[in-house]
PDB file of N, CA and C in Angstrom:
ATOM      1  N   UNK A   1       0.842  -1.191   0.000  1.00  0.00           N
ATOM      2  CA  UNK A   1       0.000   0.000   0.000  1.00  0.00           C
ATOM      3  C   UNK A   1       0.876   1.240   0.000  1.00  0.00           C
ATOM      4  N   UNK A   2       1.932   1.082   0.579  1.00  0.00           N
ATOM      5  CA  UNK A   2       2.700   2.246   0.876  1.00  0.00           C
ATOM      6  C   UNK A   2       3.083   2.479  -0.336  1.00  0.00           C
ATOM      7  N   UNK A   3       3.773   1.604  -1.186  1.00  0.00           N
ATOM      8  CA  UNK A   3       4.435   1.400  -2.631  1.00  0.00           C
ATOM      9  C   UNK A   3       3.543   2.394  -3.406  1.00  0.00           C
ATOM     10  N   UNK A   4       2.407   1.895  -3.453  1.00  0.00           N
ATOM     11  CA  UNK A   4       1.257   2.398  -3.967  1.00  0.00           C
ATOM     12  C   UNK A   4       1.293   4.163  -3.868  1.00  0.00           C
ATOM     13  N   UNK A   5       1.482   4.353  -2.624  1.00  0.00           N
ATOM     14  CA  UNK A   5       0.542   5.840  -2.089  1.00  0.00           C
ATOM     15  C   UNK A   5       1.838   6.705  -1.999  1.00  0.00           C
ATOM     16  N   UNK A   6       3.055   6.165  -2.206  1.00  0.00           N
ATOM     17  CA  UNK A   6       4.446   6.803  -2.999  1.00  0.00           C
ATOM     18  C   UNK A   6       4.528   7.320  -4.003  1.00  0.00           C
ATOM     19  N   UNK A   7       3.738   6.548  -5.193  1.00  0.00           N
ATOM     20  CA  UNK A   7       3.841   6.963  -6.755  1.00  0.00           C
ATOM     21  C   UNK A   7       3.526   8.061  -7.051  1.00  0.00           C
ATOM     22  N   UNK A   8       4.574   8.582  -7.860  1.00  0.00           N
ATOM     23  CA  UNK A   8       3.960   9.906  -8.117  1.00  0.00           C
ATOM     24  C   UNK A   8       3.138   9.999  -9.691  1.00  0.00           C
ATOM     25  N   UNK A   9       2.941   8.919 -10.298  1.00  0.00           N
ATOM     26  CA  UNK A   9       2.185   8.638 -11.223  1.00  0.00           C
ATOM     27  C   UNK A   9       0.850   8.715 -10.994  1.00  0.00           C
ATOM     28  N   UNK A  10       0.144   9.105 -11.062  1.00  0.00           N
ATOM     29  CA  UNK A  10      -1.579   9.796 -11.476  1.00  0.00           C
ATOM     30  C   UNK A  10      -2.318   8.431 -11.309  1.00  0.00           C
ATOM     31  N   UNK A  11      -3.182   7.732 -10.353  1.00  0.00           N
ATOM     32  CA  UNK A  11      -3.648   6.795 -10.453  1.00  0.00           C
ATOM     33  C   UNK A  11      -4.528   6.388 -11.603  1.00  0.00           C
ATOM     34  N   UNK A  12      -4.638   7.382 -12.262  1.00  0.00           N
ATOM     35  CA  UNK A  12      -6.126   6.948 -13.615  1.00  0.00           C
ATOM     36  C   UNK A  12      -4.663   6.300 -15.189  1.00  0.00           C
ATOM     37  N   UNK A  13      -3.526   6.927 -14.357  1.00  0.00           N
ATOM     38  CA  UNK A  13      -2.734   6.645 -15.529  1.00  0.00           C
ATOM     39  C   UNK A  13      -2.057   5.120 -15.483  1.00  0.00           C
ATOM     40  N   UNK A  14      -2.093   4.687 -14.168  1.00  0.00           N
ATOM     41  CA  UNK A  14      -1.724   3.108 -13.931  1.00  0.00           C
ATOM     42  C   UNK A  14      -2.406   1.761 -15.496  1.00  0.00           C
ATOM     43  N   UNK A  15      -1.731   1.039 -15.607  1.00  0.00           N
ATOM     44  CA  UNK A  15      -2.196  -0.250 -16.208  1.00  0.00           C
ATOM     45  C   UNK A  15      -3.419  -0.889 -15.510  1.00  0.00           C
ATOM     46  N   UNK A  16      -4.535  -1.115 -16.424  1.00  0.00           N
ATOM     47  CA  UNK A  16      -5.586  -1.958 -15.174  1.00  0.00           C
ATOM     48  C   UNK A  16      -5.393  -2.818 -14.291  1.00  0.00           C
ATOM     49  N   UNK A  17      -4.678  -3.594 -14.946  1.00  0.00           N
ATOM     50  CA  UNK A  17      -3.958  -4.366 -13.487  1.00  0.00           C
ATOM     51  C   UNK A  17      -3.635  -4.129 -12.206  1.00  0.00           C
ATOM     52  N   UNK A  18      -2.589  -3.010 -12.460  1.00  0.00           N
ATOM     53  CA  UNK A  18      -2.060  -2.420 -11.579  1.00  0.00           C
ATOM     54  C   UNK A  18      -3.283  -1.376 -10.745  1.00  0.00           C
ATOM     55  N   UNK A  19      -3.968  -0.833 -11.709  1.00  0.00           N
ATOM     56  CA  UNK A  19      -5.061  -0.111 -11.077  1.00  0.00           C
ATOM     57  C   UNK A  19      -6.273  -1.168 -10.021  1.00  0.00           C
ATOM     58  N   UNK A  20      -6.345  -2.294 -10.728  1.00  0.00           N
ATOM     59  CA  UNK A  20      -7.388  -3.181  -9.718  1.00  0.00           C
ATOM     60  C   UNK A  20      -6.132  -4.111  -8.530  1.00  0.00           C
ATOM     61  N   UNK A  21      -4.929  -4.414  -8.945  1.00  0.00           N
ATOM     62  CA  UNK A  21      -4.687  -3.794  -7.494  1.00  0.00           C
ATOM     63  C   UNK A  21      -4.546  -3.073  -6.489  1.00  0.00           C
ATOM     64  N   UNK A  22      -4.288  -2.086  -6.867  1.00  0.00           N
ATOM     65  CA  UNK A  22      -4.589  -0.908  -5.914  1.00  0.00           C
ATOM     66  C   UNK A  22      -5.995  -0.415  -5.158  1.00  0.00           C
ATOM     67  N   UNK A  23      -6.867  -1.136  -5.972  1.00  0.00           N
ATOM     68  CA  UNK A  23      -8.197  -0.863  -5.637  1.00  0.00           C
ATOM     69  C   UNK A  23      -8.391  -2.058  -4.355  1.00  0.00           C
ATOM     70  N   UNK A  24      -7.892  -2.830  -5.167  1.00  0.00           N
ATOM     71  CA  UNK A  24      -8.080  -4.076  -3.678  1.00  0.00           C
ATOM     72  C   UNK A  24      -7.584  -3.681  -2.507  1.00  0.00           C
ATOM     73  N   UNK A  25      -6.264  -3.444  -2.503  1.00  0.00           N
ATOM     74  CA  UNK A  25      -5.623  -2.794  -1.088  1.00  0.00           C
ATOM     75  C   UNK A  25      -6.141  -1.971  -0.701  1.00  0.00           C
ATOM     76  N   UNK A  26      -6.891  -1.044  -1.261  1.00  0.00           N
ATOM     77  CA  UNK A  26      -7.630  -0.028  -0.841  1.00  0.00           C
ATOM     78  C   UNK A  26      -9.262  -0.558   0.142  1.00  0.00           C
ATOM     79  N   UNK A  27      -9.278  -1.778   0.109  1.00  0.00           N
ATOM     80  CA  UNK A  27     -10.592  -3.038   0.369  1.00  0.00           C
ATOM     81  C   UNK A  27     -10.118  -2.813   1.849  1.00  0.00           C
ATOM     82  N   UNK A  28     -10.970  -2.527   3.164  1.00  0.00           N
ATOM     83  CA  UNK A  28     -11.001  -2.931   4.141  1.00  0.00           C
ATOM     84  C   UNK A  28     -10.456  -4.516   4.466  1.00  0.00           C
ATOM     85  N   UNK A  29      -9.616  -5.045   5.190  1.00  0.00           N
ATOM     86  CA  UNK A  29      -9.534  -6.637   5.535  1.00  0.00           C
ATOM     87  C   UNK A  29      -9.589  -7.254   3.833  1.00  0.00           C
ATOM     88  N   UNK A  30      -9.249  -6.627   3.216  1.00  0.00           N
ATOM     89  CA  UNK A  30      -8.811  -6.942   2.045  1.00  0.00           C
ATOM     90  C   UNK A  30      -8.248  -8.981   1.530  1.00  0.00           C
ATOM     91  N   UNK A  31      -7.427  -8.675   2.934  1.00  0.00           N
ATOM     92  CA  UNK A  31      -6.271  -9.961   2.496  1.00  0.00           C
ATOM     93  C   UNK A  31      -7.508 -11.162   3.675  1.00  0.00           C
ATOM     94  N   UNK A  32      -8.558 -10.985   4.475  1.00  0.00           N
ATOM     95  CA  UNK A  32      -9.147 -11.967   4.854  1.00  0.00           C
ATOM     96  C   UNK A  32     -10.553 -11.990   4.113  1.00  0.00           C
ATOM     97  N   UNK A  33     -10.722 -11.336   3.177  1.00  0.00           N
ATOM     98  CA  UNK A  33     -12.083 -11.287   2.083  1.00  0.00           C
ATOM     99  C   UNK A  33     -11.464 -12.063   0.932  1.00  0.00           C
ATOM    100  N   UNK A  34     -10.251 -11.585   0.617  1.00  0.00           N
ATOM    101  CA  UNK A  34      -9.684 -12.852  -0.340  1.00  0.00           C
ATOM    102  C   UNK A  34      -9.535 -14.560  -0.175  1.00  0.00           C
ATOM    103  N   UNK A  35      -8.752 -14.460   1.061  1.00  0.00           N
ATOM    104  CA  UNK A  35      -9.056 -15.792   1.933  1.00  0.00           C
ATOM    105  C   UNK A  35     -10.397 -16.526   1.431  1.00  0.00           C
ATOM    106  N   UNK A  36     -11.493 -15.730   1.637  1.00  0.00           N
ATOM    107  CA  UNK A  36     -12.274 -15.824   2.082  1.00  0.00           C
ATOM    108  C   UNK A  36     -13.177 -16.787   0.720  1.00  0.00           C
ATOM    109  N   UNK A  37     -12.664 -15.971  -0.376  1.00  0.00           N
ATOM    110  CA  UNK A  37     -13.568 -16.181  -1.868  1.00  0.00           C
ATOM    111  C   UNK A  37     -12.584 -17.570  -1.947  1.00  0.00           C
ATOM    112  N   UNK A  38     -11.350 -17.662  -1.617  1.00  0.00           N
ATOM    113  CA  UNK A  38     -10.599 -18.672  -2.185  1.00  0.00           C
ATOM    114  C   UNK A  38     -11.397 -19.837  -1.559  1.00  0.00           C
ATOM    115  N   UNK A  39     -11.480 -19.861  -0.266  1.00  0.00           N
ATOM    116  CA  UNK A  39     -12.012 -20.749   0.476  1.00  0.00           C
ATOM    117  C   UNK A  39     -13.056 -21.195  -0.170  1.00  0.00           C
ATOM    118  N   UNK A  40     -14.028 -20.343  -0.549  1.00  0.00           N
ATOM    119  CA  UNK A  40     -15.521 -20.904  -1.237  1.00  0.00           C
ATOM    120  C   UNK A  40     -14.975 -21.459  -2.847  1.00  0.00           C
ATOM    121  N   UNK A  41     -14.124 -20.715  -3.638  1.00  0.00           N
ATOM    122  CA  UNK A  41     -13.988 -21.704  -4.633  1.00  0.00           C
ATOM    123  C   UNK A  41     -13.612 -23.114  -4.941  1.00  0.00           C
ATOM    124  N   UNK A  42     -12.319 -23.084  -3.514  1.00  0.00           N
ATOM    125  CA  UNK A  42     -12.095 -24.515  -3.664  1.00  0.00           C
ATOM    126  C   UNK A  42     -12.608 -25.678  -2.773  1.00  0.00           C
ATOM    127  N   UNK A  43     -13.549 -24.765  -1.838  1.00  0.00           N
ATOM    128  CA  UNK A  43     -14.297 -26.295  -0.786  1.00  0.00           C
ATOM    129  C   UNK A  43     -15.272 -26.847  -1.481  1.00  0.00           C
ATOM    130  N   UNK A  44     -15.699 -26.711  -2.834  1.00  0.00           N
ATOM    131  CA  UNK A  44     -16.648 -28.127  -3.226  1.00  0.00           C
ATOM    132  C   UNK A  44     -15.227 -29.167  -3.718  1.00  0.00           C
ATOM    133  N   UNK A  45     -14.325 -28.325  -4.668  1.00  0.00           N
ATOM    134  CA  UNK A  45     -13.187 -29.465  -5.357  1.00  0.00           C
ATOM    135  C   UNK A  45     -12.433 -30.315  -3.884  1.00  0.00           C
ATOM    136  N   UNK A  46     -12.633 -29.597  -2.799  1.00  0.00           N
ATOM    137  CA  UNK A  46     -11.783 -30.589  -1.875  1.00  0.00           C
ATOM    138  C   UNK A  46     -13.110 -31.671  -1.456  1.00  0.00           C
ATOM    139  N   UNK A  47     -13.846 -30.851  -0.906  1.00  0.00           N
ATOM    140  CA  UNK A  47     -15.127 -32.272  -0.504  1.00  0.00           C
ATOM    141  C   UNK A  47     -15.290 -33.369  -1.645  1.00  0.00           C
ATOM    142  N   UNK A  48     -15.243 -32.819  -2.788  1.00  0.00           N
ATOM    143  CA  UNK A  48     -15.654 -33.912  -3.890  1.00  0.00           C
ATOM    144  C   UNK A  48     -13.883 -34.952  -4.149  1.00  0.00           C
ATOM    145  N   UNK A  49     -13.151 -34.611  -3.800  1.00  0.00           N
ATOM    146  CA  UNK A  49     -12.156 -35.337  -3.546  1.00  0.00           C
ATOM    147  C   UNK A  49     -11.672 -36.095  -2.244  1.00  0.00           C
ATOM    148  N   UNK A  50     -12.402 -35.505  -0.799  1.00  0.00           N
ATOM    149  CA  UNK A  50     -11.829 -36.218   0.373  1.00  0.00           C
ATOM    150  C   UNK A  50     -13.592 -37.141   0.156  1.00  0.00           C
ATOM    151  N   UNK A  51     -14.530 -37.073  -0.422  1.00  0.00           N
ATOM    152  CA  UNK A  51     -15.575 -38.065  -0.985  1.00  0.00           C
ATOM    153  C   UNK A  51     -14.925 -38.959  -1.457  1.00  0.00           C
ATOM    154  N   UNK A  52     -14.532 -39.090  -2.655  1.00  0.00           N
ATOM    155  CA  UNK A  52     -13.884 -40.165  -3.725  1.00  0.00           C
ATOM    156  C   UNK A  52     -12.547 -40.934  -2.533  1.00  0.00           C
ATOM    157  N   UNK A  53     -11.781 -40.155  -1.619  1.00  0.00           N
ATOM    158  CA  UNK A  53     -11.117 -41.052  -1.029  1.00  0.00           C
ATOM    159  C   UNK A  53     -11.795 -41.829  -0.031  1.00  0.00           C
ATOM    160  N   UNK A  54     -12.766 -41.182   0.733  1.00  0.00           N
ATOM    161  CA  UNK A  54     -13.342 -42.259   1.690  1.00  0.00           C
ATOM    162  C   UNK A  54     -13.785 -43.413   1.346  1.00  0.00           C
ATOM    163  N   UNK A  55     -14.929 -42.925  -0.048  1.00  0.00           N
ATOM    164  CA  UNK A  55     -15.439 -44.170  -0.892  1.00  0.00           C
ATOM    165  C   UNK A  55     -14.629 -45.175  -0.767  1.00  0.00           C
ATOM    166  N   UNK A  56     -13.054 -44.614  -1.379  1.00  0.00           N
ATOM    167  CA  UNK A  56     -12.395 -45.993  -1.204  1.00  0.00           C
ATOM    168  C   UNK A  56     -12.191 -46.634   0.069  1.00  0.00           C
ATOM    169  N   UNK A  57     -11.473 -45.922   0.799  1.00  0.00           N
ATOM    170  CA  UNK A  57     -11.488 -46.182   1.782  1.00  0.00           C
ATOM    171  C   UNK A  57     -12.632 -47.676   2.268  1.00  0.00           C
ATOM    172  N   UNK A  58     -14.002 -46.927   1.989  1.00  0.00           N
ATOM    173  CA  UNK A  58     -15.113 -47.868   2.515  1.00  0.00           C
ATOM    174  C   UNK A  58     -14.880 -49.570   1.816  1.00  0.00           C
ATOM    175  N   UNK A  59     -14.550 -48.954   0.494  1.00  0.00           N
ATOM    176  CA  UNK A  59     -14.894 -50.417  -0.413  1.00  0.00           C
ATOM    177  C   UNK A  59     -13.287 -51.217   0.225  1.00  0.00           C
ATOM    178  N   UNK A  60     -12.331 -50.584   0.659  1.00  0.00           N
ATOM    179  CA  UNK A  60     -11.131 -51.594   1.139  1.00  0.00           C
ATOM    180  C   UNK A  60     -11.900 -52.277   2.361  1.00  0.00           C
ATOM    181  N   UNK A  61     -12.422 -51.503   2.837  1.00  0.00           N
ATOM    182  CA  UNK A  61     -12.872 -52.068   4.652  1.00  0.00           C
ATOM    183  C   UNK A  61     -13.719 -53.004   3.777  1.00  0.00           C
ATOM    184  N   UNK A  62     -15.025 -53.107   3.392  1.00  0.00           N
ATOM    185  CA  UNK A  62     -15.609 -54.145   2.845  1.00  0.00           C
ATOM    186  C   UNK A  62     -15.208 -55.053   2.424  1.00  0.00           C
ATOM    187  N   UNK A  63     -14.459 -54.852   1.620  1.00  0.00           N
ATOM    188  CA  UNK A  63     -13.503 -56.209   1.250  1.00  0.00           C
ATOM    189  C   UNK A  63     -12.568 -56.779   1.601  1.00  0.00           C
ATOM    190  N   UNK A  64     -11.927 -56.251   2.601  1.00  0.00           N
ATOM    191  CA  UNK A  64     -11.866 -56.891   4.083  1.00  0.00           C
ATOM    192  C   UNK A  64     -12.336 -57.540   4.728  1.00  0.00           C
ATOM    193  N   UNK A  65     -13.286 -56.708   4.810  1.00  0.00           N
ATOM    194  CA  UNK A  65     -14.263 -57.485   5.736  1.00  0.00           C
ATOM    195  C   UNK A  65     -14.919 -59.160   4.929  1.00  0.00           C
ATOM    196  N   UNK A  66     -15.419 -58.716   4.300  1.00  0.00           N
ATOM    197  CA  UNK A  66     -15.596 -60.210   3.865  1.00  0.00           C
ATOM    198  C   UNK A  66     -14.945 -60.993   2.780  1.00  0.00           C
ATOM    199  N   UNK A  67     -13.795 -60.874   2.945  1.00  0.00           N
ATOM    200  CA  UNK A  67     -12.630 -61.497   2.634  1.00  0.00           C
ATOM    201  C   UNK A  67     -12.218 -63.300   3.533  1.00  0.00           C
ATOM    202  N   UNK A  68     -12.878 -64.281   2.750  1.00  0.00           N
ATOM    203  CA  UNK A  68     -12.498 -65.336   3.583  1.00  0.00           C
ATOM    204  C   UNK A  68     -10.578 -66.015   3.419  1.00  0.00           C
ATOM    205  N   UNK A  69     -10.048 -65.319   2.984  1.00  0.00           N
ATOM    206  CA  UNK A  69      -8.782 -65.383   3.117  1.00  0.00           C
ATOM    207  C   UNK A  69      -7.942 -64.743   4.415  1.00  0.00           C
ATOM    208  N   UNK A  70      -8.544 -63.338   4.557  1.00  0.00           N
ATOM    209  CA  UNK A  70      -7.943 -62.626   5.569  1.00  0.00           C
ATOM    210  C   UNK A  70      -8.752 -63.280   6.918  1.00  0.00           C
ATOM    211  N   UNK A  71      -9.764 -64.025   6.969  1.00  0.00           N
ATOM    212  CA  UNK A  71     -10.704 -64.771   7.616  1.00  0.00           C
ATOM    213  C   UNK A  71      -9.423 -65.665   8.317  1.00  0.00           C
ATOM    214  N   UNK A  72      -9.136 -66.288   7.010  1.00  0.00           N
ATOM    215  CA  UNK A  72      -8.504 -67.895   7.440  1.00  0.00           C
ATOM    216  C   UNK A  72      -7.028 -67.744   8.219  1.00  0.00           C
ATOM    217  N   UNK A  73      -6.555 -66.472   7.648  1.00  0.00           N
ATOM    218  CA  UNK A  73      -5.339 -65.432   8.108  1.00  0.00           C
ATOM    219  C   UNK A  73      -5.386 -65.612   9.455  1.00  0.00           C
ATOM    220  N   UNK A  74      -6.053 -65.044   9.707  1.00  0.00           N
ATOM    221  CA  UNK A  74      -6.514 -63.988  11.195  1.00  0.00           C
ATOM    222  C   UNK A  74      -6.882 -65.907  12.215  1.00  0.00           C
ATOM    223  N   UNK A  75      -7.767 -66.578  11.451  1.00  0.00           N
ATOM    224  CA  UNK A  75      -8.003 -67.742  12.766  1.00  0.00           C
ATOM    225  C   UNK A  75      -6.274 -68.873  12.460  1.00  0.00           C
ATOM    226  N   UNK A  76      -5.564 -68.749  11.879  1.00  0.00           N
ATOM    227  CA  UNK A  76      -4.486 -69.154  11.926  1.00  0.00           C
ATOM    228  C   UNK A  76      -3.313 -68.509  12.757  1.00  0.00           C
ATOM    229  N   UNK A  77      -3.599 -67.287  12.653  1.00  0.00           N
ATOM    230  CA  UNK A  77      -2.413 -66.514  14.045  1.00  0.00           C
ATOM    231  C   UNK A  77      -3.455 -66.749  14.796  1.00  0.00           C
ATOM    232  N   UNK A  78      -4.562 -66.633  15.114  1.00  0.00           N
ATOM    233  CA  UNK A  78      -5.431 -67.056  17.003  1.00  0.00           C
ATOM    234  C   UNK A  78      -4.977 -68.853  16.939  1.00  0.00           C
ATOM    235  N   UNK A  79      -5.197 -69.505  16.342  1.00  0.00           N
ATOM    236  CA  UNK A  79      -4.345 -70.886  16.637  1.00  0.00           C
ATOM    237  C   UNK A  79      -3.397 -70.939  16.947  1.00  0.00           C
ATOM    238  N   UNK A  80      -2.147 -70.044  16.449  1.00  0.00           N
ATOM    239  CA  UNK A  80      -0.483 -70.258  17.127  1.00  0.00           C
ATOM    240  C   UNK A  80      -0.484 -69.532  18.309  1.00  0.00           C
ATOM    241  N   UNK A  81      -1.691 -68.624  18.449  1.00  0.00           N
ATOM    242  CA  UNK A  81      -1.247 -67.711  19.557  1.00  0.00           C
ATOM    243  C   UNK A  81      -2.037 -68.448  20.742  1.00  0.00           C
ATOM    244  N   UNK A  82      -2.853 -69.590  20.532  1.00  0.00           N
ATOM    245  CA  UNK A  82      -3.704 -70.183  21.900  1.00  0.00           C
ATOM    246  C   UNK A  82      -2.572 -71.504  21.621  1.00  0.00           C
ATOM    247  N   UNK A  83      -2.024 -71.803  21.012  1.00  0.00           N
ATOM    248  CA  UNK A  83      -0.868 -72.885  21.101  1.00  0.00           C
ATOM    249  C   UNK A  83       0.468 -72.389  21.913  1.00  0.00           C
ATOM    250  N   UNK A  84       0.594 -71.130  21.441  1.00  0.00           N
ATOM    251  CA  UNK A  84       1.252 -70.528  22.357  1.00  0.00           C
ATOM    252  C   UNK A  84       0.795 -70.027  23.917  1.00  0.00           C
ATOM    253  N   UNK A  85      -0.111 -69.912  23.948  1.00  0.00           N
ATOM    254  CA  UNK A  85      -0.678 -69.860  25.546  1.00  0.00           C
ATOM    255  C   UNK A  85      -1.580 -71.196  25.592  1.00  0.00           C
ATOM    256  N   UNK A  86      -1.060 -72.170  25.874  1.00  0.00           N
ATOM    257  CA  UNK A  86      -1.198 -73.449  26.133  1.00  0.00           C
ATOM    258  C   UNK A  86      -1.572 -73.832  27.898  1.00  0.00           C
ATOM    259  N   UNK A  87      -1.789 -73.047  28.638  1.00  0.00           N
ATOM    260  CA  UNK A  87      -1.482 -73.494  30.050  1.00  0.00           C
ATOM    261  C   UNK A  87      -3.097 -73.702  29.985  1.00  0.00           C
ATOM    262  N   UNK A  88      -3.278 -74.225  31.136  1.00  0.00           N
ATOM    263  CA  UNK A  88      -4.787 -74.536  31.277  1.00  0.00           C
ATOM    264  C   UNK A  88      -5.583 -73.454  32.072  1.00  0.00           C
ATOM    265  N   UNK A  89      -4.876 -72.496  32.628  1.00  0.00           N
ATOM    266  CA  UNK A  89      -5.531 -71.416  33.528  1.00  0.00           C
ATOM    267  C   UNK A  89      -6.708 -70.765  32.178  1.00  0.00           C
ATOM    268  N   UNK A  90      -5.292 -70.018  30.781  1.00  0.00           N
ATOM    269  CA  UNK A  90      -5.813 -69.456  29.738  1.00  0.00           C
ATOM    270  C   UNK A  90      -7.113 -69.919  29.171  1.00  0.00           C
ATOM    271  N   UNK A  91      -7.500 -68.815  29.098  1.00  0.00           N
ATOM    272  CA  UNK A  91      -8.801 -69.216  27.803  1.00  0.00           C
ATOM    273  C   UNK A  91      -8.626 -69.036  26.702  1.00  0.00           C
ATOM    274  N   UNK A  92      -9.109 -69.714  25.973  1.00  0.00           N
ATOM    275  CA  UNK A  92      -8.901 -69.576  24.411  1.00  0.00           C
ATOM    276  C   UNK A  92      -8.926 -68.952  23.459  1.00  0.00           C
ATOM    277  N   UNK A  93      -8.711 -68.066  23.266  1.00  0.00           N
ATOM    278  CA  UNK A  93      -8.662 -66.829  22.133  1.00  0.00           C
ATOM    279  C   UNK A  93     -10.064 -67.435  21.115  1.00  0.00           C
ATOM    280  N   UNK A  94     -10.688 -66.115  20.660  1.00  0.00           N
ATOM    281  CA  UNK A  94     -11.351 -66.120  19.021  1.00  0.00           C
ATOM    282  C   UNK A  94     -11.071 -65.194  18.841  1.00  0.00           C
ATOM    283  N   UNK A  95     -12.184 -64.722  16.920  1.00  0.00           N
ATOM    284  CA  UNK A  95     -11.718 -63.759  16.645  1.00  0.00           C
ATOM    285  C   UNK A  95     -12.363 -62.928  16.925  1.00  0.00           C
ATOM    286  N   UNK A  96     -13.637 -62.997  17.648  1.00  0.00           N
ATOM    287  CA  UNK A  96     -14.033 -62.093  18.620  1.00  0.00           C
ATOM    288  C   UNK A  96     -12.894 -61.015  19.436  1.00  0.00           C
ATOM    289  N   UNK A  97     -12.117 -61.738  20.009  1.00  0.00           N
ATOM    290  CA  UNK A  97     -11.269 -61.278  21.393  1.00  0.00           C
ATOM    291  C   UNK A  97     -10.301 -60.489  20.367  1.00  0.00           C
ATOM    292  N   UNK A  98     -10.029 -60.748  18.946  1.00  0.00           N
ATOM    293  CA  UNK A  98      -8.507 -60.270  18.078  1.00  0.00           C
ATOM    294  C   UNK A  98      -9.430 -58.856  17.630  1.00  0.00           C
ATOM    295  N   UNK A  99     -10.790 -59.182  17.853  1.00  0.00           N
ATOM    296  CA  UNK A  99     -11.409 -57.884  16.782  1.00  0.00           C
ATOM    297  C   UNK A  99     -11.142 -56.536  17.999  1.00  0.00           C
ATOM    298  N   UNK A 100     -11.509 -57.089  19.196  1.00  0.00           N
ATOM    299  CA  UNK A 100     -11.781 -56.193  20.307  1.00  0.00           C
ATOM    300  C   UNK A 100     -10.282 -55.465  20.721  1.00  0.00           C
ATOM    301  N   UNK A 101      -9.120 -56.322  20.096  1.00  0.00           N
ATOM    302  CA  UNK A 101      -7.752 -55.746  20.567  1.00  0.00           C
ATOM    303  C   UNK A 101      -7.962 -54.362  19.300  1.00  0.00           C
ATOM    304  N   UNK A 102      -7.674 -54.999  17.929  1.00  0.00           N
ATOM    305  CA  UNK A 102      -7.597 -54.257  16.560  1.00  0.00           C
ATOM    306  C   UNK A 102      -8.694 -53.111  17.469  1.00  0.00           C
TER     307      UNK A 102
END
């Protein structure tokens, strides 16, 4: 602004450019009204993109989830791990008890 209100050039004689910046600085809170428009242009392109990642997100968990491989996975480490706690006090692991750790 100062730059600006230095010139000894005639403001009507500035380049438009240069003239609609000057007009902006001249904007009350100028630099948080800009913020401000930016914000609204780009929060649909971010929602419509942190959308498309959750989606995925969802369809990995689903297929996960009913995934009988990661099934057979998961009750094969609870078998080594109740083979490994073998004493008779222990109770026996499922995958109940592995879901509640995760």
């Amino acid at each position: 602004i100062d730059a600006f209100n230095q010139l000894s050039i005639a403001k009507e004689k500035l380049s438009p450019a240069d003239r609609l910046v000057y007009e902006i600085l001249l904007i009350p809170y100028y630099k948080e009204r800009l913020n401000t428009i930016k914000f609204k242009l780009i929060f649909a392109d971010n929602c419509n993109l942190l959308n498309a990642q959750i989606r995925l997100v969802n369809e990995a968990c689903t297929f996960l989830y009913h995934s009988s491989h990661i099934k057979e996975l998961l009750e094969i480490i609870l078998s080594v791990l109740n083979h490994l706690n073998s004493t008779p006090t222990h109770r026996i692991l499922t995958l109940d008890d592995l879901s509640k750790v995760c």
